[in-house]
Structure formats: structure tokens, C-alpha cells
N, C-alpha and C. Protein backbone atom coordinates (compact mmCIF):
# COMPACT_ATOMS: atom_id res chain seq x y z
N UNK A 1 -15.32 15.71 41.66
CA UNK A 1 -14.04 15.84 40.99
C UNK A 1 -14.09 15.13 39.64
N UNK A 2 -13.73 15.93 38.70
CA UNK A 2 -14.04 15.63 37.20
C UNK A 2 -12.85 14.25 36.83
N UNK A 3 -12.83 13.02 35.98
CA UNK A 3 -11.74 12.45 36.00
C UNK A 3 -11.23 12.16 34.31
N UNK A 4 -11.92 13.51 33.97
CA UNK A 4 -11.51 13.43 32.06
C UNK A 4 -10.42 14.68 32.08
N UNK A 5 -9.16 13.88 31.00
CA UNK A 5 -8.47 15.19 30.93
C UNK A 5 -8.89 15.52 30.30
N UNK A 6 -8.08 17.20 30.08
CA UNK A 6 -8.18 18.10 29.43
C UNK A 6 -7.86 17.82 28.49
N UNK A 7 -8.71 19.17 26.90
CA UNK A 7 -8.34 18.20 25.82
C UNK A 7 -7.31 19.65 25.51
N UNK A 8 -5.87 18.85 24.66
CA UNK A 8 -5.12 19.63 24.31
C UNK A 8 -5.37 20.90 23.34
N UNK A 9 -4.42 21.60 23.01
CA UNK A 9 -5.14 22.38 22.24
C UNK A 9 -4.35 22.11 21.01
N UNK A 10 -3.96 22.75 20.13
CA UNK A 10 -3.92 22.31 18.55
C UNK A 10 -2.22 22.48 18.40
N UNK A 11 -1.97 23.35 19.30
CA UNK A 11 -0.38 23.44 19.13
C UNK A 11 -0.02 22.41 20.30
N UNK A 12 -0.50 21.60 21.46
CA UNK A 12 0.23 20.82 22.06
C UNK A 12 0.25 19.59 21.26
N UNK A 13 -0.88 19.62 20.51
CA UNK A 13 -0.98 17.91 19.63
C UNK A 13 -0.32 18.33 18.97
N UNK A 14 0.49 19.63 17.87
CA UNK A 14 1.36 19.52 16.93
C UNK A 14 2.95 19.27 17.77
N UNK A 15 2.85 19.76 19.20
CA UNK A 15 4.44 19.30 19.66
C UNK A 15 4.48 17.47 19.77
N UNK A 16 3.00 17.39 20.40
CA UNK A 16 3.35 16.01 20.81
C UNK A 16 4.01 15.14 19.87
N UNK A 17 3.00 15.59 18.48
CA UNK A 17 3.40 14.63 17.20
C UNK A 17 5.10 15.15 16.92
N UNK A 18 5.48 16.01 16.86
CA UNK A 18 7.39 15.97 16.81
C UNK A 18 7.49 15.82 17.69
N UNK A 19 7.50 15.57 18.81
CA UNK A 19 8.67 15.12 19.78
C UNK A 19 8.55 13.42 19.26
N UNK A 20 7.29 13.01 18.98
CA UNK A 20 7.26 11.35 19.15
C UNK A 20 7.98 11.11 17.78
N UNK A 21 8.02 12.04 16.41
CA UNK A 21 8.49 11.97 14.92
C UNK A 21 10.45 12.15 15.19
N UNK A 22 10.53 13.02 16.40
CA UNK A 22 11.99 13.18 16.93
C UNK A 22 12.64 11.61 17.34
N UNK A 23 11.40 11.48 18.43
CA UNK A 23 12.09 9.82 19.01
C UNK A 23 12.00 8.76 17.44
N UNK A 24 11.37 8.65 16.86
CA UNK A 24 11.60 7.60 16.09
C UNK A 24 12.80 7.24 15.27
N UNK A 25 13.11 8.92 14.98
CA UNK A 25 14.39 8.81 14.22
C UNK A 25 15.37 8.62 14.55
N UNK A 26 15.08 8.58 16.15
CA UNK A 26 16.36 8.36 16.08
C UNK A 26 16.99 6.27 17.18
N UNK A 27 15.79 5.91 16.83
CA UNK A 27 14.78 4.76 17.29
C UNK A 27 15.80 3.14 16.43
N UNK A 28 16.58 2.57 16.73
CA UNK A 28 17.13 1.44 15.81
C UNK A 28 15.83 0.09 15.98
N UNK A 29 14.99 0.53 16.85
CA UNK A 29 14.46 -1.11 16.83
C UNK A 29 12.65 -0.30 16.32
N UNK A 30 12.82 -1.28 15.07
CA UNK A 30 11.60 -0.69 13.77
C UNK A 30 10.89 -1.44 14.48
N UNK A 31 9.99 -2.13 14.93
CA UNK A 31 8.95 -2.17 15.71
C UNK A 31 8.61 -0.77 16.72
N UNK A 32 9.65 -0.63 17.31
CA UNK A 32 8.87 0.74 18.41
C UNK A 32 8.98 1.83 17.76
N UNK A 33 9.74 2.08 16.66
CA UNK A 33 10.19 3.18 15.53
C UNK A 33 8.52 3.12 15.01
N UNK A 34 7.95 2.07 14.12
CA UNK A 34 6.73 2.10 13.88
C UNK A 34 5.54 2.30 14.74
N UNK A 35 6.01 2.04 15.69
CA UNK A 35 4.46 2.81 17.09
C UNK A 35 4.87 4.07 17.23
N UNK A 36 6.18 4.62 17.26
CA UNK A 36 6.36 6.06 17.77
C UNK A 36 5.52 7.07 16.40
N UNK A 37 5.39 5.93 15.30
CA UNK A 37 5.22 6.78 14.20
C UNK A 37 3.41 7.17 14.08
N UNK A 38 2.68 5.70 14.35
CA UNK A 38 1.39 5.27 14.28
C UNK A 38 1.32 6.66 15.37
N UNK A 39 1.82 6.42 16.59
CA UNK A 39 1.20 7.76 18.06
C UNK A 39 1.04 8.73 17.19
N UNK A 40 2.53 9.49 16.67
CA UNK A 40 2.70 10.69 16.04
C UNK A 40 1.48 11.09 15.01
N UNK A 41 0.79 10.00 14.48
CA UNK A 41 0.01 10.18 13.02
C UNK A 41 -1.87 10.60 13.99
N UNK A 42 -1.45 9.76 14.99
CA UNK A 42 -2.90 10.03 16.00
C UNK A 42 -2.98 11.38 16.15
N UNK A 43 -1.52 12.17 16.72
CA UNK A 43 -1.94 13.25 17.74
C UNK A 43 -2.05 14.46 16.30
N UNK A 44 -1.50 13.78 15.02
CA UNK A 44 -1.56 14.77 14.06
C UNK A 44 -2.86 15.09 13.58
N UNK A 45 -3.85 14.04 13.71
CA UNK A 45 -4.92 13.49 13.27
C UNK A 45 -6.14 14.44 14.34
N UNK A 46 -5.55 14.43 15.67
CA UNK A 46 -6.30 15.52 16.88
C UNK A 46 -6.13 16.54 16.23
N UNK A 47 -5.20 16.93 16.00
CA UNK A 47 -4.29 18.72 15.51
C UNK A 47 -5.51 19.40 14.33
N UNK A 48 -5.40 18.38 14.02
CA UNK A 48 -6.61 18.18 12.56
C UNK A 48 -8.10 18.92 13.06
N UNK A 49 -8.13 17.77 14.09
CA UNK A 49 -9.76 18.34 14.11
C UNK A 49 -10.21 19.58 15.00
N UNK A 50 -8.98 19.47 15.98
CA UNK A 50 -8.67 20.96 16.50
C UNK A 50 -8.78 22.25 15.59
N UNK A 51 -7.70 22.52 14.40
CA UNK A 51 -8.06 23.00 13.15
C UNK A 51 -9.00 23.50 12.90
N UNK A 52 -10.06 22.54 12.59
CA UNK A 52 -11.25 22.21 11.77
C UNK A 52 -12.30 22.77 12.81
N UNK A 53 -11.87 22.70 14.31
CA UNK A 53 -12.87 23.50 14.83
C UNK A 53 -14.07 22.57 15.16
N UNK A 54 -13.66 21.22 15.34
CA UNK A 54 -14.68 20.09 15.20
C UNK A 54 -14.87 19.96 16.74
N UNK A 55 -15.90 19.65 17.37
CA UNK A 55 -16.15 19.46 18.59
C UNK A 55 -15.20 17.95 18.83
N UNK A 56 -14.97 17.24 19.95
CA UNK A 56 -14.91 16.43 20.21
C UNK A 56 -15.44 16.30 21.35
């Protein structure tokens, strides 16, 4: 039994990153406002290499 997920595909890393760009805004405490943002910039950053057609 395999124990790696699956890797998303290019449109789930572009929802993930808005839903987490959704929560921030609407987020009053700027510490977790700034992690919801850092996540969002990661999964945009996957979306990317998804894109690009890059192995991971």
C-alpha cells in the first residue's frame, strides 16, 4: 500500500490557492492572514510547475 499522495493537478492547486487568497481576506488577525497568504503563494508556485510540465 502506497503512502504518497497524489499529486494534484494544475487546476486543484489553482482552487487551493483562492480558496486560501478567499480566507485571508477576509482574516482580521495579520499573522494567520500572512500564512493563509505564504500557503496560497506555495500552491500557486505547484500550479506553476504543473504548467510548465515539470516533473516533480
Amino acid at each position: 500500500m502506497s503512502t504518497e499522495a497524489p499529486i494534484p493537478t494544475r487546476e486543484e492547486a489553482l482552487g487551493s490557492a483562492a480558496r486560501l487568497l478567499r480566507t485571508a481576506e477576509t482574516e482580521t488577525d495579520r499573522g494567520l492572514m500572512e500564512r493563509y497568504t505564504d500557503l496560497a503563494g506555495t500552491w500557486l508556485a505547484l500550479a506553476s510547475l504543473l504548467m510548465d510540465g515539470a516533473d516533480i
